[in-house]
Protein backbone atom coordinates (compact mmCIF):
# COMPACT_ATOMS: atom_id res chain seq x y z
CA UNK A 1 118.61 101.14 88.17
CA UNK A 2 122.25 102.70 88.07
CA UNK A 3 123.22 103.68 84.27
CA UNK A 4 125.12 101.30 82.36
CA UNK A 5 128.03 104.21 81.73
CA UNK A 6 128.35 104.60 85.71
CA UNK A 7 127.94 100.27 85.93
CA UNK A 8 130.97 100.21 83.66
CA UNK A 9 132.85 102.76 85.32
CA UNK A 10 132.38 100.60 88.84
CA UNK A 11 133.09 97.73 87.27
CA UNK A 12 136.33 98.19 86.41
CA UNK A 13 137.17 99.51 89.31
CA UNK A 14 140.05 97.64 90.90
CA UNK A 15 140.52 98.61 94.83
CA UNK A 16 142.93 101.03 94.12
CA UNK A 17 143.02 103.78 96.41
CA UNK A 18 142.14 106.96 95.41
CA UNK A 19 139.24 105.92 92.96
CA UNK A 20 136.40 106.56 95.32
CA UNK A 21 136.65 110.43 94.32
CA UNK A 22 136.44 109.79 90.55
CA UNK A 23 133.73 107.21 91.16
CA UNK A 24 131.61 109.78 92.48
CA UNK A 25 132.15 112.64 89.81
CA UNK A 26 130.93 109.96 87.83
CA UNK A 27 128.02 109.20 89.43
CA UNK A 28 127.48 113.19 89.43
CA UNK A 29 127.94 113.17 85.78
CA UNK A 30 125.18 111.29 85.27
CA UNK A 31 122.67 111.59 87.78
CA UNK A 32 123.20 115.74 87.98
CA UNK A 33 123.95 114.70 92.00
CA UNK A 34 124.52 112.03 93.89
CA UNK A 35 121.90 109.78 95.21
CA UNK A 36 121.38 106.93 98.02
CA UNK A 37 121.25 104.31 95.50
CA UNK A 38 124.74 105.16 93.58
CA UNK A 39 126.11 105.45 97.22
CA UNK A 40 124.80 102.22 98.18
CA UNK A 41 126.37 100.69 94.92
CA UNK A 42 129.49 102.55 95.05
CA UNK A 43 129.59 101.31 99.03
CA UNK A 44 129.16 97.91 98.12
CA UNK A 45 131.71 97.69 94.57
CA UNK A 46 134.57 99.10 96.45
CA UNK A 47 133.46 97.81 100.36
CA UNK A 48 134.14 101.28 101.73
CA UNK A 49 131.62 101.82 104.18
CA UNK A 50 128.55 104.06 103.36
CA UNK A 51 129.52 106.68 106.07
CA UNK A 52 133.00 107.42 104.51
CA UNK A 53 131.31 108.27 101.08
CA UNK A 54 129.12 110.55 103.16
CA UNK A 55 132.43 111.92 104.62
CA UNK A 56 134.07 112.47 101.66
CA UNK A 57 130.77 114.01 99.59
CA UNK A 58 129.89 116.15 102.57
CA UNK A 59 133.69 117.62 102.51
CA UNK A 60 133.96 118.53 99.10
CA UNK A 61 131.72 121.16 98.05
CA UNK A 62 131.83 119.61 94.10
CA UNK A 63 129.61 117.15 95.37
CA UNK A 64 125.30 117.50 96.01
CA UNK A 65 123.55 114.96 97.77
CA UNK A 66 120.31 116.94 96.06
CA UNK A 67 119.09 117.59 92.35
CA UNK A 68 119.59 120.85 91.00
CA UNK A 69 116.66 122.99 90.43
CA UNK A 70 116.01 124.16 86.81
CA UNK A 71 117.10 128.01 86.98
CA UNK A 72 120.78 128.59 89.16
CA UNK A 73 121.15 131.85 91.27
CA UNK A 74 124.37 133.00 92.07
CA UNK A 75 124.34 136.19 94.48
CA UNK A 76 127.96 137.77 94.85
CA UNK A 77 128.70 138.36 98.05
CA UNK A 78 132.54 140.12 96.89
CA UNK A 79 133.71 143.20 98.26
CA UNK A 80 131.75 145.63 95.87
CA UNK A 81 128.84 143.52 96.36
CA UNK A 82 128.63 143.48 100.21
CA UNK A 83 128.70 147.49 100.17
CA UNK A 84 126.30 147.98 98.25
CA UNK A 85 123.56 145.49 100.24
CA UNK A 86 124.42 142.08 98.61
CA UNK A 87 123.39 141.06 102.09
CA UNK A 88 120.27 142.42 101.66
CA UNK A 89 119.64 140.79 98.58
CA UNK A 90 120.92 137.50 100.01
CA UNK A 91 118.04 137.64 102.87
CA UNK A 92 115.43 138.58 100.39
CA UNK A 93 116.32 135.73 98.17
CA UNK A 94 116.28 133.03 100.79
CA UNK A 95 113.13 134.74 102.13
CA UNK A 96 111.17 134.81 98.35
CA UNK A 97 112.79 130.85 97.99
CA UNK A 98 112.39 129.70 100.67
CA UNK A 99 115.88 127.69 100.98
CA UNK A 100 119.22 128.72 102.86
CA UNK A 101 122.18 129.14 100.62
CA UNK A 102 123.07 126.11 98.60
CA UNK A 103 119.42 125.24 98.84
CA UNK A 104 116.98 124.25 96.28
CA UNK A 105 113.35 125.13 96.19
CA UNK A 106 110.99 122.42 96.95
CA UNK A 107 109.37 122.95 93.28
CA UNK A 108 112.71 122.35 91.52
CA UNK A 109 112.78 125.90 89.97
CA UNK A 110 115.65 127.36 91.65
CA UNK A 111 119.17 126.36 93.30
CA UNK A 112 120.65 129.52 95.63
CA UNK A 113 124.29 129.80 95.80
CA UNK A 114 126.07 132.81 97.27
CA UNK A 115 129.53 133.56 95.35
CA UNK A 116 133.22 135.25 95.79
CA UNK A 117 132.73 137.72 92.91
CA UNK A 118 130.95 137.30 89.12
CA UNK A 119 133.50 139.78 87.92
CA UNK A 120 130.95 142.68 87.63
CA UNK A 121 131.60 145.29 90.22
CA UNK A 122 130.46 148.43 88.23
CA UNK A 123 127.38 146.69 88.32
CA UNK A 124 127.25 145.85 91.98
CA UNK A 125 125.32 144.10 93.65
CA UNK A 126 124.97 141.37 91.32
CA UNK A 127 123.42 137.85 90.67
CA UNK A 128 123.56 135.83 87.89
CA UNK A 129 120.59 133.37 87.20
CA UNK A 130 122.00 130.52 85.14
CA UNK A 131 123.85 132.83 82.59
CA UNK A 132 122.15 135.79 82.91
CA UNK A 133 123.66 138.63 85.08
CA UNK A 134 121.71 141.09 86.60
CA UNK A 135 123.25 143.82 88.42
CA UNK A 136 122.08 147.01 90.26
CA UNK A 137 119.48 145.44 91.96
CA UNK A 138 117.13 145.96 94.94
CA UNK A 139 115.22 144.08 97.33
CA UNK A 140 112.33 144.90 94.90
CA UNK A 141 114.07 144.13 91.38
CA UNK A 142 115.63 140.92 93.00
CA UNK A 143 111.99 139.51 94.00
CA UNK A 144 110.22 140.63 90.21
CA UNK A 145 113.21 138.58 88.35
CA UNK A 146 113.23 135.70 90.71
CA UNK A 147 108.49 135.26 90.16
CA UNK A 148 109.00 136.17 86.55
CA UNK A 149 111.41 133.51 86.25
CA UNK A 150 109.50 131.07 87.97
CA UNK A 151 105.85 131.94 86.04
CA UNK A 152 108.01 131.22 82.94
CA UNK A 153 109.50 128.03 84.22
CA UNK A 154 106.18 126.39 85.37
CA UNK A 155 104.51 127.42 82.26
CA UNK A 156 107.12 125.85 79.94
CA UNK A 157 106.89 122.72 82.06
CA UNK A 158 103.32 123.14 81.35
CA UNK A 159 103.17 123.18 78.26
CA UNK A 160 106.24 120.43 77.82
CA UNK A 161 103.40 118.35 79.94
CA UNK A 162 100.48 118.94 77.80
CA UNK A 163 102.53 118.21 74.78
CA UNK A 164 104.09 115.22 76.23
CA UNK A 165 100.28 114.00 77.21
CA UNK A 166 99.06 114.67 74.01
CA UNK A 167 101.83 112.69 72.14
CA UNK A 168 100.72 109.20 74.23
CA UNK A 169 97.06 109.67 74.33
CA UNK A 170 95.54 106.63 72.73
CA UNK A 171 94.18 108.21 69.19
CA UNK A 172 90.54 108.91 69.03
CA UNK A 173 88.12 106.34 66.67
């Protein structure tokens, strides 16, 4: 079921041109991307064919057709980054992920991004995770912080789990 907020949003849409843009930030908004179903809705709403939403989400790179994982990397791949190995770093990440750049991991932990410049070139090379900056990294450094960030992530979603189950378990006569 599409959100109510995102509902109203189509339904006052009025066939002006132009709108198809802001009808998909919304959906964005609120989904955190942009799935088949709001596509299918938006397609049908505003009778623009599925294919041209495709179009225009595939051109802009604002838009994901894929959720998000949990934890953001952003490698800089800027001038004082690429001399000192950001390339490196970039083949080591997509090698300990798993995913090409703009990827997400299949467990939802991580999202890769490669980046113009984080502003941070005395620290070069550099990656942020979500807003966290590391800098001065290696091959080795980059693939500790990327497992210790994932043990931490599955264990919080453990534990969010187990409390979650324990909350609706029927109570004990």
């Amino acid at each position: 079921m599409v959100s109510t907020d995102f509902s109203y949003r189509l339904w006052r849409h009025d066939g002006t041109p132009g709108e198809l843009i802001p009808l998909l930030q919304s959906a964005q908004e609120h989904f955190g991307y942009i799935p088949r179903r709001a596509i299918r809705y938006i397609s049908e709403v505003t009778k623009t064919p599925e294919s041209k939403i495709y179009g225009v989400i595939t051109f802009y790179s604002q838009f994901r057709l894929q959720p998000m994982g949990k934890n953001v990397i952003r490698l800089c791949t800027g001038t004082a980054c690429h001399v000192a190995n950001s390339g490196m770093l970039l083949d080591t990440l997509q090698d300990e992920l798993g995913v090409e750049v703009g990827g997400t991991t299949e467990d939802g932990v991580f999202t890769l991004f490669s980046v113009a410049c984080i502003g941070c070139c005395s620290l070069a090379p550099v990656m942020m995770v979500n807003d966290d900056t590391q800098g001065k990294l290696t091959p080795a450094a980059t693939r500790k912080i990327v497992r210790k960030i994932r043990r931490q992530t599955l264990a919080s979603e453990r534990q969010a789990q187990a409390t979650s189950d324990a909350e609706t378990a029927p109570a004990a006569d």
